[in-house]
N, C-alpha and C. Protein backbone atom coordinates (compact mmCIF):
# COMPACT_ATOMS: atom_id res chain seq x y z
N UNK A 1 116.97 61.89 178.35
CA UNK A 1 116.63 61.98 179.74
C UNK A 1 117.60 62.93 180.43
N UNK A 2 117.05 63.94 181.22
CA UNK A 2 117.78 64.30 182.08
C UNK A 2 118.34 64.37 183.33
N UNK A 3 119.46 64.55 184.12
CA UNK A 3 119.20 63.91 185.75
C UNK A 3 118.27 64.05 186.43
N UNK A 4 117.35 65.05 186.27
CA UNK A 4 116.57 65.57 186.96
C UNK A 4 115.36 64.50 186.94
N UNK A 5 115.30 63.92 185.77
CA UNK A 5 114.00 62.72 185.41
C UNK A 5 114.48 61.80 186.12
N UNK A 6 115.47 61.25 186.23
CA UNK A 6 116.66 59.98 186.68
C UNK A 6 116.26 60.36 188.17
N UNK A 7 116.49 61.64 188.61
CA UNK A 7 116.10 61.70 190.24
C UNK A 7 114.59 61.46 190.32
N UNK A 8 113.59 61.79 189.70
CA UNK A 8 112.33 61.45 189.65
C UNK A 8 112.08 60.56 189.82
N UNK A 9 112.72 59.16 188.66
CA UNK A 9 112.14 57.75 188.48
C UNK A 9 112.97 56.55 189.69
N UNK A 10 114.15 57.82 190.25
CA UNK A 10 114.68 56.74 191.69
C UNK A 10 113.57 56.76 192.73
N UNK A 11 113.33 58.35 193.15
CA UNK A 11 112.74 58.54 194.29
C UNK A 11 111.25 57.73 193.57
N UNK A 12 110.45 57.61 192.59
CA UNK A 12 109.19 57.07 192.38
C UNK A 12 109.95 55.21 192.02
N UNK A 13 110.49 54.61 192.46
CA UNK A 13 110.66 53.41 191.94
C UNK A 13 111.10 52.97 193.88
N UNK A 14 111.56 54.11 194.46
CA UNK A 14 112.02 53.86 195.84
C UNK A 14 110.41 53.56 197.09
N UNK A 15 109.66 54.80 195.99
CA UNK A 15 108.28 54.48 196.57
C UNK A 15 107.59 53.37 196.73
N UNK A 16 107.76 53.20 195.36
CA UNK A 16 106.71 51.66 194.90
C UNK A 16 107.66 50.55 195.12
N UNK A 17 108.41 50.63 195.39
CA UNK A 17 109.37 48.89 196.06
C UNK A 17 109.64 49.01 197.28
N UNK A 18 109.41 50.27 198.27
CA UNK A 18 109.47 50.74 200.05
C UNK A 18 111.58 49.96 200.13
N UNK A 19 111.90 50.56 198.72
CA UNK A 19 113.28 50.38 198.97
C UNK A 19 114.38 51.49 198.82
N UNK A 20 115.00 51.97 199.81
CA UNK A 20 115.99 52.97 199.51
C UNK A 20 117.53 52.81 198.89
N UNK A 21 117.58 51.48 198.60
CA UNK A 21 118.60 51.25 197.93
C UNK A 21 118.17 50.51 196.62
N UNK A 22 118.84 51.38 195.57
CA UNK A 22 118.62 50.60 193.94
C UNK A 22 119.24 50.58 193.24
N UNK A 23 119.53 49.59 191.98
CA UNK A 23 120.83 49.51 191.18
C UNK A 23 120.39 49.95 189.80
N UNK A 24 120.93 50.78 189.36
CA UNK A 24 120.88 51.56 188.27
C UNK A 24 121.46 51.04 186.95
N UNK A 25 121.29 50.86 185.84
CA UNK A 25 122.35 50.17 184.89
C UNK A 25 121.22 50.70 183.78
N UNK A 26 122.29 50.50 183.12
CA UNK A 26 121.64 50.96 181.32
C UNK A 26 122.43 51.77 181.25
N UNK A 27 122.18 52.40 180.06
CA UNK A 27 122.80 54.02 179.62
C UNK A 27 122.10 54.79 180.47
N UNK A 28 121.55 54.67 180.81
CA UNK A 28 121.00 56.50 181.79
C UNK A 28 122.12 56.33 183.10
N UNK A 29 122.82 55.00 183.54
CA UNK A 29 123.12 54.95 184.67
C UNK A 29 124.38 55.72 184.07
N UNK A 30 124.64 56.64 183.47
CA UNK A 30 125.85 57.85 182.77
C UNK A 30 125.75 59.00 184.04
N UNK A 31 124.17 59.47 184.25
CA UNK A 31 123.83 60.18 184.44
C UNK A 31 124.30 60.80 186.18
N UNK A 32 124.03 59.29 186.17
CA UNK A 32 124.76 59.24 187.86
C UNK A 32 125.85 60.31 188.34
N UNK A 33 127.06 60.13 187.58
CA UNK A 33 128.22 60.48 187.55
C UNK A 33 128.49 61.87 186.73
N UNK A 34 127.70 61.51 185.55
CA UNK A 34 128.05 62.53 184.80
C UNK A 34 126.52 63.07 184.22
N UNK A 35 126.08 64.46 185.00
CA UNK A 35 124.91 65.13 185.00
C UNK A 35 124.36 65.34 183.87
N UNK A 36 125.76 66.08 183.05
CA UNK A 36 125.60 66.93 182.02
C UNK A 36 126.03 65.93 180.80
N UNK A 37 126.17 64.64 180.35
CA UNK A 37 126.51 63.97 179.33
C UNK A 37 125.82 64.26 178.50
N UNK A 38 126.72 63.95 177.43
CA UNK A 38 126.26 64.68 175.97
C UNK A 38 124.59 64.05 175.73
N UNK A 39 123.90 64.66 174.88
CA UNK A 39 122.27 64.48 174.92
C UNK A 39 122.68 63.20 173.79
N UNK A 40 123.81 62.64 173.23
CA UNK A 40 123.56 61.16 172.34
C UNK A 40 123.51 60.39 173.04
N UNK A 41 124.05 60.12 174.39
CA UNK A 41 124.72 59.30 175.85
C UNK A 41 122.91 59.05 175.88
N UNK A 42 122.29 60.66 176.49
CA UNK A 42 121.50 59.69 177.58
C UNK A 42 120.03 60.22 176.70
N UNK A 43 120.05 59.66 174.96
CA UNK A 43 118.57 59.58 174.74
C UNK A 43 117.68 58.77 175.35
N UNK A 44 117.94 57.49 175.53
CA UNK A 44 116.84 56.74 176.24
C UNK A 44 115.93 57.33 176.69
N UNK A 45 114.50 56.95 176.96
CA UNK A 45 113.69 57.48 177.60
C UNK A 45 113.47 56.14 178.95
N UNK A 46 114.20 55.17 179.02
CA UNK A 46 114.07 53.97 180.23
C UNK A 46 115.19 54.19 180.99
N UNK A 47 114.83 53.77 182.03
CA UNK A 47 115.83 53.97 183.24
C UNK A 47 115.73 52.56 183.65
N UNK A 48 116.94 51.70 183.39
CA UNK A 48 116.91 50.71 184.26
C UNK A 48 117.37 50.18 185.98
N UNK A 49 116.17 49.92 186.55
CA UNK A 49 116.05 49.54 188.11
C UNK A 49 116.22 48.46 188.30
N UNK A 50 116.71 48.09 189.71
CA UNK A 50 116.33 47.03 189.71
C UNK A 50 116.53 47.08 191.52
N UNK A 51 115.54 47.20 192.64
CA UNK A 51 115.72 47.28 194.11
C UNK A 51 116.66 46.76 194.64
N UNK A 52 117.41 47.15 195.41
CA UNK A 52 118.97 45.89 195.71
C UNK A 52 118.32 45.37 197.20
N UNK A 53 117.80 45.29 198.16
CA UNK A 53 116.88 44.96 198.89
C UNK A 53 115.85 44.21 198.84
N UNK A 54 114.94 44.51 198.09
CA UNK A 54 113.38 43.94 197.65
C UNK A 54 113.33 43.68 196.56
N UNK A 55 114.67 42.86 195.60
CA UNK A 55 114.16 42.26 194.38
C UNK A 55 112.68 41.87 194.00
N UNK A 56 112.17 41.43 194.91
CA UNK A 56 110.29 40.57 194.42
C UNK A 56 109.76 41.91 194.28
N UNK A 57 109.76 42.93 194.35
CA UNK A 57 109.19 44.38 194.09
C UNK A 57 109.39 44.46 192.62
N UNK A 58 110.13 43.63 191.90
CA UNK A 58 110.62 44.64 190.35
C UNK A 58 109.03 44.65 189.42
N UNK A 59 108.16 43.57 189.94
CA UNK A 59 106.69 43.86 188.86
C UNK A 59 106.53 44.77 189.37
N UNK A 60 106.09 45.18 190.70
CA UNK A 60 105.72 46.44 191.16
C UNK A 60 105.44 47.62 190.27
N UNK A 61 107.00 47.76 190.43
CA UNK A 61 108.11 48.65 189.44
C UNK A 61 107.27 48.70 188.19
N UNK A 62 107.44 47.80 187.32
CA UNK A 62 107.21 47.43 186.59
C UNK A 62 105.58 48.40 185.95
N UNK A 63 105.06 47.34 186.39
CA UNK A 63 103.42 48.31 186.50
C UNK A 63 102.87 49.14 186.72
N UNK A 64 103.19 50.00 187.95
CA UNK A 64 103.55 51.23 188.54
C UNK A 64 104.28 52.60 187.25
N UNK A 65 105.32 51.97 187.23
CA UNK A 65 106.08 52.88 186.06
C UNK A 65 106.57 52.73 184.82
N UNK A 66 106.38 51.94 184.52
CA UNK A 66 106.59 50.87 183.00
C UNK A 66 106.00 51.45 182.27
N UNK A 67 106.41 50.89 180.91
CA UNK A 67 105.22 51.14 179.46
C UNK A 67 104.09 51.14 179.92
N UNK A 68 103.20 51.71 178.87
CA UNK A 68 102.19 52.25 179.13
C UNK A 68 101.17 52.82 180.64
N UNK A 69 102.07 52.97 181.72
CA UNK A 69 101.51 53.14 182.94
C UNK A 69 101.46 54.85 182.82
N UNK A 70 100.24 55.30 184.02
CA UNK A 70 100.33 56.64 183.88
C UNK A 70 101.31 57.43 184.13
N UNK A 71 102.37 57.01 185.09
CA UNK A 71 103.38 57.49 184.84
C UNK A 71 104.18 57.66 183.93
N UNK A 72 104.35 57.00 183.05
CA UNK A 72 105.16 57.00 181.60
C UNK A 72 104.42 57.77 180.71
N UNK A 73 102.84 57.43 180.80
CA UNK A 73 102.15 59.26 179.87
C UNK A 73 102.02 60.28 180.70
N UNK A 74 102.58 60.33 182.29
CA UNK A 74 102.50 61.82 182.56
C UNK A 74 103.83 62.32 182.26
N UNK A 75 104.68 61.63 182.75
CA UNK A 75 106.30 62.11 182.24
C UNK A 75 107.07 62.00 181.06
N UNK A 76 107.13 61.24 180.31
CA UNK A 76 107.58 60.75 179.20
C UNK A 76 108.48 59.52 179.38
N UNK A 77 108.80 59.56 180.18
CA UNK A 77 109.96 58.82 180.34
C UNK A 77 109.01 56.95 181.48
N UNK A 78 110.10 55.90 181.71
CA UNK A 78 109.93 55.02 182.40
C UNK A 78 110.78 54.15 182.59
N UNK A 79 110.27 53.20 183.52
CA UNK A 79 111.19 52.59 184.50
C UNK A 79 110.81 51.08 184.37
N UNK A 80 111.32 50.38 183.66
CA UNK A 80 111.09 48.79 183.46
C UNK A 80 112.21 48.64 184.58
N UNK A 81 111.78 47.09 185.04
CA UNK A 81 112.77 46.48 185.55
C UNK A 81 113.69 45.34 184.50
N UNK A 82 114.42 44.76 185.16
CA UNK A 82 115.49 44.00 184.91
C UNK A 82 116.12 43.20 185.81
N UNK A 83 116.09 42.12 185.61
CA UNK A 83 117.11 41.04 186.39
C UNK A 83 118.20 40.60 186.28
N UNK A 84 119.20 41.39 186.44
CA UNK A 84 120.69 40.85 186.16
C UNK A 84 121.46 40.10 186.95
């Protein structure tokens, strides 16, 4: 993944939960900080979300941009949630 996908799947996960604040974690959350991390850092193709505002949004999320949603076959990449 690259930041550029990571900026994609915030601003489309910010859409579908009407939340501008979100907590990032997994290995992609590298990306944050460090743009350019080595391509072993940030293979993942999931970005983990999770709304810091509108937790009850994470199916949303979920369905919207998750496995098998069209977003995940138009981009490659997706956005499960998580409850930590």
């Amino acid at each position: 993944m690259t930041r550029d996908q990571l900026e994609h799947a915030i601003r489309a996960a910010c859409d579908v939960s009407k939340d501008t604040e979100l907590w990032i974690f997994g290995s992609q959350a590298i990306l944050g900080e460090f743009p350019n991390a080595p391509e072993s850092l940030r293979a993942s193709i999931e970005v983990d979300i999770q709304p810091k505002n509108r937790p009850e949004t994470v199916d949303d999320i979920d369905a919207a941009l998750g496995e098998l949603s069209m977003f995940h076959q138009t981009h490659g990449f997706l956005c499960p949630w998580n409850t930590y």
